[in-house]
Protein backbone atom coordinates (compact mmCIF):
# COMPACT_ATOMS: atom_id res chain seq x y z
CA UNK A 1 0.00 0.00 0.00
CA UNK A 2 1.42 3.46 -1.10
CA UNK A 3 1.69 6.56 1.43
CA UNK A 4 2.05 9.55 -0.10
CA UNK A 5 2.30 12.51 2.83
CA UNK A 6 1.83 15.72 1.57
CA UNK A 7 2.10 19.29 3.62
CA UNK A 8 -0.92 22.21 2.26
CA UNK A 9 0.53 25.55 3.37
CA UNK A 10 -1.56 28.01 4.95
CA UNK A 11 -3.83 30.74 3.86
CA UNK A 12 -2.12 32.93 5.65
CA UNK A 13 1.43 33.14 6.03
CA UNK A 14 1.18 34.30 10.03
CA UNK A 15 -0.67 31.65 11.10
CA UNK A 16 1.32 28.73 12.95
CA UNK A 17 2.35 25.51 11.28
CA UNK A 18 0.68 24.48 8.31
CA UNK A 19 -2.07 21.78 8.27
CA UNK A 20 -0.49 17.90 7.07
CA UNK A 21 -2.54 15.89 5.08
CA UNK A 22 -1.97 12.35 3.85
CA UNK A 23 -2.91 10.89 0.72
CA UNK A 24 -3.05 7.11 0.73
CA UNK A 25 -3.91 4.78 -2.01
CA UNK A 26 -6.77 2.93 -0.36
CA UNK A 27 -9.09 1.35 -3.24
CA UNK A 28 -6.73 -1.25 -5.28
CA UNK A 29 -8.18 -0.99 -9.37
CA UNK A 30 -9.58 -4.74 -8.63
CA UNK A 31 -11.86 -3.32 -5.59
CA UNK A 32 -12.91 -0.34 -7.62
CA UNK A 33 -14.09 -2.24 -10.75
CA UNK A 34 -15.93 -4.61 -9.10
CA UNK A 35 -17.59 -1.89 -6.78
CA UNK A 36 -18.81 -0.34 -10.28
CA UNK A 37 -19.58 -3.72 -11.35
CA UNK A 38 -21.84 -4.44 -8.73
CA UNK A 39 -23.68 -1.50 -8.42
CA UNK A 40 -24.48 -2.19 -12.09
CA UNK A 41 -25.70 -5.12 -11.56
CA UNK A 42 -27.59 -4.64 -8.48
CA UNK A 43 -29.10 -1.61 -10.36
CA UNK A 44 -30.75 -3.69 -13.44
CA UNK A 45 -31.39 -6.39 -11.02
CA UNK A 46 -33.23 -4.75 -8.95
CA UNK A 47 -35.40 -3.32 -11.44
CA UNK A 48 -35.83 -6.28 -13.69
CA UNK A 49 -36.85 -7.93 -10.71
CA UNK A 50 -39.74 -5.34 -9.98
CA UNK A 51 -40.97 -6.21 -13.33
CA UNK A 52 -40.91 -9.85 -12.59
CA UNK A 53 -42.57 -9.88 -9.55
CA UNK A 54 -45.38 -7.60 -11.30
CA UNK A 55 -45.94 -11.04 -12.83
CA UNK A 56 -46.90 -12.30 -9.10
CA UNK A 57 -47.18 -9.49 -6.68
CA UNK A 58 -47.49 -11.81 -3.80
CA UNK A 59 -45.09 -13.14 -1.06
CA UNK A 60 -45.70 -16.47 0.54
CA UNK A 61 -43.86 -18.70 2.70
CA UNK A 62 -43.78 -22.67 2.07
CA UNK A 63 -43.93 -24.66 -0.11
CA UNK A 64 -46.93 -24.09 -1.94
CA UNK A 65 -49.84 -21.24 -2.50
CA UNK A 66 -53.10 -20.94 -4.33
CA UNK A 67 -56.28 -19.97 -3.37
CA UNK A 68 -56.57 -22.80 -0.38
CA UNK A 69 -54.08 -21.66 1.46
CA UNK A 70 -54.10 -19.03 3.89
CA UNK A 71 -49.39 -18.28 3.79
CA UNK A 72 -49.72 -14.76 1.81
CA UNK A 73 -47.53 -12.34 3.98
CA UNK A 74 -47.02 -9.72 1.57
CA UNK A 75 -48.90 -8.40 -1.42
CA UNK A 76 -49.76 -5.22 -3.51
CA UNK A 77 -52.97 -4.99 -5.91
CA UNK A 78 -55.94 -2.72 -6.70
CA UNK A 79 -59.88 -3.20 -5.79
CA UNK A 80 -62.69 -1.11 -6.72
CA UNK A 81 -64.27 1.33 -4.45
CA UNK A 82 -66.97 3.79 -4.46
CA UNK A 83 -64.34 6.29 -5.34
CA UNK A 84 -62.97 3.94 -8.21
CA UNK A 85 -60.09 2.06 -8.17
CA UNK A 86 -57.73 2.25 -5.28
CA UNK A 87 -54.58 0.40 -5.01
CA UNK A 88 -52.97 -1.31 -1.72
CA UNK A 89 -50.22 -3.24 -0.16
CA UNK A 90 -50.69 -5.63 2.42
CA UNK A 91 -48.01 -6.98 4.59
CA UNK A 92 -49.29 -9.85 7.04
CA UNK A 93 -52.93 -8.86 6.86
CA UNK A 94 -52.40 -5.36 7.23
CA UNK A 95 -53.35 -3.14 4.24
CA UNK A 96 -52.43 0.41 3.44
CA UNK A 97 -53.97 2.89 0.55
CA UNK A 98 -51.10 2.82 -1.49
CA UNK A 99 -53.04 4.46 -4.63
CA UNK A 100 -50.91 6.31 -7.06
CA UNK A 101 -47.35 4.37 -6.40
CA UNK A 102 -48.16 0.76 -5.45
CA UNK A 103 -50.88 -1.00 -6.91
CA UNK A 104 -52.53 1.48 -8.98
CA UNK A 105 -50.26 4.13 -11.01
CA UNK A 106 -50.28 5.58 -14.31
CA UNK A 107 -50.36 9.10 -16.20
CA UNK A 108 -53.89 10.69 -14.87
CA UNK A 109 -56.71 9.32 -16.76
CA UNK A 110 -54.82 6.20 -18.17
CA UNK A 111 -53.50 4.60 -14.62
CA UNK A 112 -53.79 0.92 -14.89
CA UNK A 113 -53.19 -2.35 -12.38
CA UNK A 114 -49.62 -2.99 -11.59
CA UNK A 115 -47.88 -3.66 -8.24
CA UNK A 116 -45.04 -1.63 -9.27
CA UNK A 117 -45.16 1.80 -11.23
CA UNK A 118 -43.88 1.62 -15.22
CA UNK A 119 -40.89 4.21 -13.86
CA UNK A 120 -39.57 1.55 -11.47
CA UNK A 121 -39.32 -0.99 -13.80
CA UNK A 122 -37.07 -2.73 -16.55
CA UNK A 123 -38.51 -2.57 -19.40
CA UNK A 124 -41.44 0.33 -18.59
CA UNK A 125 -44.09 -1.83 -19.99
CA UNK A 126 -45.12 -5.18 -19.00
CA UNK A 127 -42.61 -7.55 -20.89
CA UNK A 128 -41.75 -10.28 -18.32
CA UNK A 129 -39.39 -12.13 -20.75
CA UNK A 130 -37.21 -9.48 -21.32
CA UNK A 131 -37.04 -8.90 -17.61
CA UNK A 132 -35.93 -12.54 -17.00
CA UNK A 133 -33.22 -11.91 -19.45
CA UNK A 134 -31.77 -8.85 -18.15
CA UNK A 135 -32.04 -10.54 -14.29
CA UNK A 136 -30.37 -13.45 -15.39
CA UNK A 137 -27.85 -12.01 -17.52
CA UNK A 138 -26.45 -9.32 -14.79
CA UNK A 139 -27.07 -12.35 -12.04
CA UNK A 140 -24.44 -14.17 -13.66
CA UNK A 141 -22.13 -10.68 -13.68
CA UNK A 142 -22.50 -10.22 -9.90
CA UNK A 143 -21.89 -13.85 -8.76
CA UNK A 144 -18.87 -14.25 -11.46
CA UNK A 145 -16.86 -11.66 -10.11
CA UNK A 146 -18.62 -12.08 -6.37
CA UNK A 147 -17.08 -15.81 -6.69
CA UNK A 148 -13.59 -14.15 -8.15
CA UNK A 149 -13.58 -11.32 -5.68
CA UNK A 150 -13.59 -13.69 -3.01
CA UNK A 151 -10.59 -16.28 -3.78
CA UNK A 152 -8.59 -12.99 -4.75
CA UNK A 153 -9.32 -11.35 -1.66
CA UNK A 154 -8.37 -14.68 0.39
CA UNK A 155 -5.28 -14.99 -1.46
CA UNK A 156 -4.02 -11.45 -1.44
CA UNK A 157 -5.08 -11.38 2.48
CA UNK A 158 -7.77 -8.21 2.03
CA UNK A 159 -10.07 -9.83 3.65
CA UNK A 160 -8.17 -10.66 7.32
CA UNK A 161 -6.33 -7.10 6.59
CA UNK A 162 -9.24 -4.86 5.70
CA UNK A 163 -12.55 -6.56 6.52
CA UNK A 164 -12.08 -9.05 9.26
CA UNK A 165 -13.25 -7.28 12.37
CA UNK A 166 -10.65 -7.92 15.23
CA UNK A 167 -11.02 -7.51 18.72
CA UNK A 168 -10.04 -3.56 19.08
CA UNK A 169 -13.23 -3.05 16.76
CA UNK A 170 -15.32 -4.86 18.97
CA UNK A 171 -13.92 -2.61 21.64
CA UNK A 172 -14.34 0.54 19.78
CA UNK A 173 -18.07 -0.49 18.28
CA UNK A 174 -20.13 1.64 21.14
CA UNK A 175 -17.70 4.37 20.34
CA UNK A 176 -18.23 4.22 16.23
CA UNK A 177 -21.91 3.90 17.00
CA UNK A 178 -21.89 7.69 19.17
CA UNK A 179 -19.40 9.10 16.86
CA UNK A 180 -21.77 8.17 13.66
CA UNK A 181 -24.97 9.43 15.23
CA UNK A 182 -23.03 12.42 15.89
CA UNK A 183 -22.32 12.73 12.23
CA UNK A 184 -18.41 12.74 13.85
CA UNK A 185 -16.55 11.08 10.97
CA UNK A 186 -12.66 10.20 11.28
CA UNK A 187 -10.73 9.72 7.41
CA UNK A 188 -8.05 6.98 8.25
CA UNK A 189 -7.29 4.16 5.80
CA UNK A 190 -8.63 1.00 8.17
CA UNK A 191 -12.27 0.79 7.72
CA UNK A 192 -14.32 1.19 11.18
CA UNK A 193 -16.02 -0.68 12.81
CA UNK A 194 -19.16 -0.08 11.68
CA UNK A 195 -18.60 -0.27 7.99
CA UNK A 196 -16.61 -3.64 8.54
CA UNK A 197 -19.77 -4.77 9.70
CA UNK A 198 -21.79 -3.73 7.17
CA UNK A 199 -19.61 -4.60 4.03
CA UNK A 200 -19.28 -7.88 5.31
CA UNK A 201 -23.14 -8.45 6.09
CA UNK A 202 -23.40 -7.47 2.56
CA UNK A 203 -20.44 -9.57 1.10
CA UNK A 204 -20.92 -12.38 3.12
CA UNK A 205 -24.37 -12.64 4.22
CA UNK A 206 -26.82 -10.77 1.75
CA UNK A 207 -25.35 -11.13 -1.28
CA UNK A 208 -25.06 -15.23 -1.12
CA UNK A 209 -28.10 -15.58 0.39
CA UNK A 210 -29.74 -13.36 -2.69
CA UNK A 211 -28.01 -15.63 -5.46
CA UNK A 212 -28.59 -19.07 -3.59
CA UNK A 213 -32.30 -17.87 -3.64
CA UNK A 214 -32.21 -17.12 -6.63
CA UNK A 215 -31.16 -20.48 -7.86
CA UNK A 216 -33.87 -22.08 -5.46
CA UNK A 217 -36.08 -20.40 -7.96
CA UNK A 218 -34.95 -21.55 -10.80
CA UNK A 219 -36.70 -24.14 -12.30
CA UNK A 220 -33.39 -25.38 -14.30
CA UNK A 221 -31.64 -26.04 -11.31
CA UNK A 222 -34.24 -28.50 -9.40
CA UNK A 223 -32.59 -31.29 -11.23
CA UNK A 224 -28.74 -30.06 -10.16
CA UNK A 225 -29.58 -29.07 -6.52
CA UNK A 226 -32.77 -31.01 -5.63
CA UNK A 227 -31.92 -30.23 -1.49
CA UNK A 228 -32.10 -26.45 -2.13
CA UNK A 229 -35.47 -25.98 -2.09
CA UNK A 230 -36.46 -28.11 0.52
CA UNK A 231 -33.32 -26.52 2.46
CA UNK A 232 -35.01 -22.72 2.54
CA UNK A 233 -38.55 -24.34 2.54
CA UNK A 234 -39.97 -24.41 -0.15
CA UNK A 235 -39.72 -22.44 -3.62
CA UNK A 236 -42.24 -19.91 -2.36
CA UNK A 237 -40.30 -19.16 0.91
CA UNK A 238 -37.21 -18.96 -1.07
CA UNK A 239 -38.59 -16.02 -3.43
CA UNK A 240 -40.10 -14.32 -0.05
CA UNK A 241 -36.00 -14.41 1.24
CA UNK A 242 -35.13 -13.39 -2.35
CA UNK A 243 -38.00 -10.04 -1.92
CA UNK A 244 -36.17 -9.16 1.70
CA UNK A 245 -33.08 -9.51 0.88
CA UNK A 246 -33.77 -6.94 -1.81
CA UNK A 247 -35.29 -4.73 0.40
CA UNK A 248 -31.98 -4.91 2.94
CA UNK A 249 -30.14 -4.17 -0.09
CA UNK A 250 -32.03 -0.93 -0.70
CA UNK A 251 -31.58 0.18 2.87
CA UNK A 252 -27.81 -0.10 3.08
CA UNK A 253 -27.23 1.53 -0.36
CA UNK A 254 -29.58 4.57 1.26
CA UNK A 255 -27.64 4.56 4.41
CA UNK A 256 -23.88 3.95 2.74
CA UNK A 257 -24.87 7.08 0.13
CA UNK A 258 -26.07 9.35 3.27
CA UNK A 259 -22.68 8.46 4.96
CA UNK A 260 -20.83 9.55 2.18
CA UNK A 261 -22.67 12.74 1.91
CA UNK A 262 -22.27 13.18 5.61
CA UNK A 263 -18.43 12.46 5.85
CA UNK A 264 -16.99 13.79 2.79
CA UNK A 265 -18.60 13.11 -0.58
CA UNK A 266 -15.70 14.19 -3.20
CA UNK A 267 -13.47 12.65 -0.54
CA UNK A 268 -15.07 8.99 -1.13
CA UNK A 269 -15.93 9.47 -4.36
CA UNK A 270 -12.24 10.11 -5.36
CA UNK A 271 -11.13 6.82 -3.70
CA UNK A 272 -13.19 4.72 -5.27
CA UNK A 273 -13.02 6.51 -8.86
CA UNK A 274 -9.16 6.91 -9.02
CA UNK A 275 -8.50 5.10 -5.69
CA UNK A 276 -6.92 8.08 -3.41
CA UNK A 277 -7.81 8.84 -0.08
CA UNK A 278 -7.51 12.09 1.90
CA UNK A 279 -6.93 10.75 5.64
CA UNK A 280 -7.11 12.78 8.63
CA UNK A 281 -3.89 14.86 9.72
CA UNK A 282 -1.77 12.97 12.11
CA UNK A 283 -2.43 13.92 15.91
CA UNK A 284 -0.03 15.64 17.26
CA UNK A 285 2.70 13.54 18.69
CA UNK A 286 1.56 10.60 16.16
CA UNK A 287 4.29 9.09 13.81
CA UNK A 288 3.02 8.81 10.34
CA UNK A 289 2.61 5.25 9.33
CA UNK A 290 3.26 3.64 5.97
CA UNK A 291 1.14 0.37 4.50
């Protein structure tokens, strides 16, 4: 890892010492193409997949569903009303008026039936086989370099050097937690706590769990892993994981793009574009260190 210290003088020349910055390489050109490569993917995956469960906008868990059984935990549609069509979504028995953005959407005048709204979906208009294409095809993107990512990471040791969390994070996790809800962000080139936490719950936990779902789903795959299924319970349960995983997905991409406006946006967006980091200046006393 390179260390390049470099020394800003002042804006003005009476003041005392001038303030030391370092400039570390912290994002290797592997870590930032797959970043970009992800993000891609997770983009048209995500809404491909709206479009595909527009097909079926109902959760279940099980094995089975159908019009005997009483497993639906989530769901979006439309009824009629007095007032005319409204649309709703219903999450274990509990519906909301969701008219407008779930359910029922459209241009005034020409809304029509959908769970989710034409804008939110790949393509616009209801074409489910061209949303299983695009799904599949970036699927197969993610876990590719996911599965590559992974053995180069264990071989070149980023993963016990950068991601691992060791025991001084544990120690230092109520202290991460005040200093974020403070807003009280410190540039250094070891991730904290927190966001060790979080990248690997996304690496390690959502992320597999989202692709071995997926292949519960798949049809194709029944005859290669028969024990998948069965192992998540059932197909249906499987694409209910699959839907929450999603969400999860959403929620730390909101939260990881309000931390970067937060700490320093051109700051984080220059390390993992070019892959150079502006760390805090040393505290006083503190030898500069070199990776």
């Amino acid at each position: 890892m390179n260390t390049i210290a470099r020394s800003e003088p002042s804006a003005d020349a009476d003041a005392a010492a001038p303030k030391d910055t370092t400039l570390i390489y912290r994002q290797s050109r592997w870590t930032r193409l797959t970043h970009w490569l992800w993000a891609i993917s997770l983009f048209f995956m995500l809404l491909s997949g709206l479009q595909i469960f527009n097909a079926r906008p109902q959760l279940y868990i099980g094995k089975e569903s159908g019009f005997e059984y009483n497993n639906t935990v989530f769901a979006i549609g439309a009824e009629n009303t007095a007032t005319g069509p409204r649309g709703y979504t219903e999450i274990f028995g509990h519906r909301f008026d969701t008219t407008g953005v779930l359910g029922w959407s459209g241009p005034a005048g020409r809304e029509t039936s959908r769970a989710f709204p034409s804008w939110a979906t790949i393509p616009s208009y209801y074409d489910l086989g061209t949303a299983r294409v695009v799904h599949f095809f970036f699927a197969w993107i993610l876990t590719t370099t996911l599965v590559v990512w992974l053995i180069a990471s264990l071989i070149n040791g980023h993963l016990r050097r950068d991601l691992a969390p060791r025991l001084g994070d544990l120690k230092r996790l109520p202290q991460d937690i005040i200093d974020h809800a403070k807003l009280r962000f410190h540039h250094t080139r070891e991730y904290n706590t927190l966001q060790k936490m979080a990248y690997g719950g996304v690496l390690f936990v959502l992320l597999p769990l989202m692709i071995i779902t997926g292949l519960a789903m798949s049809p194709s795959m029944n005859a290669v892993l028969p024990w998948l299924n069965d192992l998540l319970g059932g197909r249906q349960t499987a694409r209910t994981i699959h839907f929450t995983v999603m969400v999860l997905l959403i929620g730390f991409f909101i939260i990881h793009m309000l931390m970067i406006l937060a700490a320093s946006p051109i700051n984080e967006l220059r390390s993992i574009i070019t892959g150079w980091y502006r760390t805090d200046p040393p505290a006083h006393g503190d030898t500069e260190r070199s990776n």
